[in-house]
Protein backbone atom coordinates (compact mmCIF):
# COMPACT_ATOMS: atom_id res chain seq x y z
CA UNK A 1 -3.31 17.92 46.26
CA UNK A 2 -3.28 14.33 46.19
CA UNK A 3 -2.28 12.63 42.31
CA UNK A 4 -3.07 9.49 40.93
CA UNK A 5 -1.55 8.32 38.02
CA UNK A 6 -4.92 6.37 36.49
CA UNK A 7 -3.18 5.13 32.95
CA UNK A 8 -1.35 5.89 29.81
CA UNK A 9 -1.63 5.82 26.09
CA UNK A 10 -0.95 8.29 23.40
CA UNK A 11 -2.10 10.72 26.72
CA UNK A 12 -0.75 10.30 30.13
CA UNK A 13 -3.96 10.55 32.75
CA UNK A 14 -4.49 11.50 36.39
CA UNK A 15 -6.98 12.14 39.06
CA UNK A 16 -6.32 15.41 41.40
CA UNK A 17 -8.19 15.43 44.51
CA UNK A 18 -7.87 18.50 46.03
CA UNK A 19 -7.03 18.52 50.14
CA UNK A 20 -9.18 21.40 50.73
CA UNK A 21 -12.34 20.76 48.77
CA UNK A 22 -11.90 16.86 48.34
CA UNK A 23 -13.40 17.45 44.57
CA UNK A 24 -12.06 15.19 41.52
CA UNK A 25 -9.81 16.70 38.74
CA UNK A 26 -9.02 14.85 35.46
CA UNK A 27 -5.45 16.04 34.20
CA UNK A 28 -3.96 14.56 31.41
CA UNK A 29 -0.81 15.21 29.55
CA UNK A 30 1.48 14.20 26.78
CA UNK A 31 4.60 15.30 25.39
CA UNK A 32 6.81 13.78 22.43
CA UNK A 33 10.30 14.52 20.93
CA UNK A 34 11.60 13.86 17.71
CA UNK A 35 15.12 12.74 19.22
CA UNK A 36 13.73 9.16 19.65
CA UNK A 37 14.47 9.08 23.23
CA UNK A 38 10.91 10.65 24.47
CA UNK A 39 9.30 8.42 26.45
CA UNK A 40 5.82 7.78 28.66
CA UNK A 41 7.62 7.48 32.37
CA UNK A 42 5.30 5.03 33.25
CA UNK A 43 6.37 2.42 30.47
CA UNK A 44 9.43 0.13 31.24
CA UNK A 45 10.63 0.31 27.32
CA UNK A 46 11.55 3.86 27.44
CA UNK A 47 14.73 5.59 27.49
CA UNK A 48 17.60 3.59 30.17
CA UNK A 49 16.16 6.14 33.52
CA UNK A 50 12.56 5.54 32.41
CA UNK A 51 11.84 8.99 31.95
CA UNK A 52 11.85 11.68 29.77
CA UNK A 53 14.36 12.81 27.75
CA UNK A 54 16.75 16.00 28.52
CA UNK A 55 14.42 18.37 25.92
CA UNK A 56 11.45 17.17 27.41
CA UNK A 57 12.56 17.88 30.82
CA UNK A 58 13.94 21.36 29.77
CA UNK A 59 10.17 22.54 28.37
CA UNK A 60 8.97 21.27 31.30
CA UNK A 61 11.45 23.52 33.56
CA UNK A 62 10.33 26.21 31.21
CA UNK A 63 6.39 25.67 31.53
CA UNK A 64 6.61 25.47 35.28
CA UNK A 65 9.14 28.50 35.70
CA UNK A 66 7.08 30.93 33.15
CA UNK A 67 3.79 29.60 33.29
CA UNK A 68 4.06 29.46 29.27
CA UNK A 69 1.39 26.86 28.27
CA UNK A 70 -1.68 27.16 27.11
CA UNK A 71 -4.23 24.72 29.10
CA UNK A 72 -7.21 23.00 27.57
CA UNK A 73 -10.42 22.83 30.05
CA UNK A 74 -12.92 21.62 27.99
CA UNK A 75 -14.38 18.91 29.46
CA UNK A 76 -15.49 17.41 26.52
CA UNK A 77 -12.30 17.14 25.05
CA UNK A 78 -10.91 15.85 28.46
CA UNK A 79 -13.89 13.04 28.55
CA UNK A 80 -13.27 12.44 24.32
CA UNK A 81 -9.40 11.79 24.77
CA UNK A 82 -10.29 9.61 27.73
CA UNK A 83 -12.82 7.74 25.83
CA UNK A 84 -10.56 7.20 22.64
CA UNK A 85 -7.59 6.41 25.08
CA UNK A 86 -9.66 3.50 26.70
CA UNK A 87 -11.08 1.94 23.39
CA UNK A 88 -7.05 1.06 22.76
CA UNK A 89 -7.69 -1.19 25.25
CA UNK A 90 -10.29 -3.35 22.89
CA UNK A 91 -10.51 -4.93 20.05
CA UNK A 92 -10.73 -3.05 17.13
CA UNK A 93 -13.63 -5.47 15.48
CA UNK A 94 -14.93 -5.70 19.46
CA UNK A 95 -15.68 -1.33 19.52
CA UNK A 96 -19.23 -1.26 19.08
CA UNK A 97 -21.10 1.13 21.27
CA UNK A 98 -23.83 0.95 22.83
CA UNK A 99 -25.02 -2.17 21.16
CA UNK A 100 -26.23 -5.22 23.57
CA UNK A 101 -24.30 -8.28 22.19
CA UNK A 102 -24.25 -11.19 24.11
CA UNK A 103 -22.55 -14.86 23.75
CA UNK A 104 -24.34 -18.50 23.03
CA UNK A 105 -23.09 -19.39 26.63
CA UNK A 106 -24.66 -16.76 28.58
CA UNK A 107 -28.32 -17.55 30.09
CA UNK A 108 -31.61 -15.61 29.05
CA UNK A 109 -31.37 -14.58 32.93
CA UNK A 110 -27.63 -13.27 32.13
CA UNK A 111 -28.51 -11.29 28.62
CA UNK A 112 -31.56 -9.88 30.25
CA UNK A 113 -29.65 -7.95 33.41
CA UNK A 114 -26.83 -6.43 30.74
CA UNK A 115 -29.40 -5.13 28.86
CA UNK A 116 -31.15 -3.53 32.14
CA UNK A 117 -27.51 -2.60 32.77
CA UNK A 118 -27.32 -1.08 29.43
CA UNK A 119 -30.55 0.79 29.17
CA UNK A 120 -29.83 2.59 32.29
CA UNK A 121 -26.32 3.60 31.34
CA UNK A 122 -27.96 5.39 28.33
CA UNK A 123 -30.18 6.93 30.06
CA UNK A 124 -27.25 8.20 32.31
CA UNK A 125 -25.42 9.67 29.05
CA UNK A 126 -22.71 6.42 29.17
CA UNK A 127 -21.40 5.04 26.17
CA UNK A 128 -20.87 1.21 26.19
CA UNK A 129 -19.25 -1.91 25.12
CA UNK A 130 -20.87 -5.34 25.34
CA UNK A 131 -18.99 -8.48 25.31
CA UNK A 132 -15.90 -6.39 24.98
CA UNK A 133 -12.50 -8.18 24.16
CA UNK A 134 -9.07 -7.25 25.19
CA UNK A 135 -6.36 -6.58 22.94
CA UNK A 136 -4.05 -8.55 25.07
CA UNK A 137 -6.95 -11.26 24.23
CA UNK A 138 -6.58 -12.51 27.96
CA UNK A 139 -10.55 -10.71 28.86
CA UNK A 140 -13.98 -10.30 27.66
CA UNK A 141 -16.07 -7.87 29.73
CA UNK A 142 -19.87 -8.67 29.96
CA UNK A 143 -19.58 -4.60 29.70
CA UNK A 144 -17.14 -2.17 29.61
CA UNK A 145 -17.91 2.09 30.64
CA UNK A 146 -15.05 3.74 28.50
CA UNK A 147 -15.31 6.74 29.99
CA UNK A 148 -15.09 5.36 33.59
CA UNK A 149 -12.60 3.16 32.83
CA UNK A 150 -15.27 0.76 34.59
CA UNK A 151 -15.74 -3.35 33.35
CA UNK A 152 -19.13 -4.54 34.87
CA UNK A 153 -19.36 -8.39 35.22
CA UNK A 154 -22.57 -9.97 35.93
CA UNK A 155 -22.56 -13.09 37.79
CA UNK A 156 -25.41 -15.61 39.05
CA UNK A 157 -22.85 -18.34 40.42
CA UNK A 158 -19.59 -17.69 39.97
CA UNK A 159 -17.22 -18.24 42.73
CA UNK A 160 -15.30 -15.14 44.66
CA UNK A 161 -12.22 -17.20 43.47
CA UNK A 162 -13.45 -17.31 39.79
CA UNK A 163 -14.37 -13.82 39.79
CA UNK A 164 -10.87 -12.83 41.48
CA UNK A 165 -9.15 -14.74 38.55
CA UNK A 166 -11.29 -12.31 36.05
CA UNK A 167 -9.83 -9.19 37.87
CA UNK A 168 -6.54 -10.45 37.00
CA UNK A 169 -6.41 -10.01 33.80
CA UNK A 170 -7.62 -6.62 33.28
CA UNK A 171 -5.52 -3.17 33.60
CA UNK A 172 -4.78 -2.88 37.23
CA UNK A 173 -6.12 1.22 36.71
CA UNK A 174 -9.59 -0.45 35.13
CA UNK A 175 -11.94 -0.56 38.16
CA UNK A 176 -14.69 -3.87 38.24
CA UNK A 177 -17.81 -4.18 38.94
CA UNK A 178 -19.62 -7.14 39.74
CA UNK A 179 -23.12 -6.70 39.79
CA UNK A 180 -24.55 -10.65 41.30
CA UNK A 181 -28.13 -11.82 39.77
């Protein structure tokens, strides 16, 4: 099996591919401890080792050496956690899906291909985000795919360099998209 850590919040994710098959797993997990020392391994303010804490560790020892846990497959769930983990990422006032919102700046030519975009990612069964904006207020997506962790930008004639510069200031585990008019 081959893991990926994709990115945390209140859940820690991951892809599994599996060697054999070569299908796509979602995993995700989280754990918490009241003796203030629990921490998300993947975040440099935790504990001094940047890990977990001893009690965290030992139910760990004791899930893997008893196979006492119970394990959640809905899929659902897995895509709703997911969804709700990714929206942390945006604005609270910016969260409204599947809604074409566009700026004064953008071009008739720009506001028509998002909402092309946009109709066919409902018709896929995608939720949306137009004119999303970071919390870190450093990025506004033309359109962010919550569920595929996925930030489409349309451009006309933007530069490679211009458009590299945009990467930069998303999530490195937040894949883009540029889709070119």
């Amino acid at each position: 099996m081959n893991v990926k850590h994709l990115f945390s919040g209140k859940r820690n994710f991951f892809e599994v591919i599996s060697t054999t098959s070569g299908k796509k797993y979602n995993v995700s997990i989280a754990f918490g401890c009241d003796c203030g020392g629990q921490g998300n391994p993947f975040n440099n303010k935790t504990i001094k080792n940047r890990g977990f804490c001893s009690h965290i560790k030992e139910v760990m020892a004791e899930i893997l050496k008893n196979d006492t846990i119970f394990v959640d497959t809905d899929y659902q769930d897995q895509k709703q956690m997911i969804v709700n983990s990714a929206l942390n990422l945006i604005r609270v006032s910016n969260r409204k899906l599947n809604i074409v919102r566009s700026s004064e700046s953008e071009t008739i030519e720009h506001r028509e291909k998002k909402e092309e975009i946009c109709k066919v990612l409902e018709i896929l069964g995608f939720d949306y985000i137009t004119e999303a904006r970071l919390v870190n207020g450093k990025g506004i997506a033309d359109i962010f795919i919550p569920e595929l962790l996925t930030v489409i930008e349309i451009a006309k004639t933007e530069s490679n360099k211009s458009l590299e510069k945009k990467k930069e200031v998303y999530p490195e585990f937040i894949k883009i998209k540029v889709v070119k008019m």
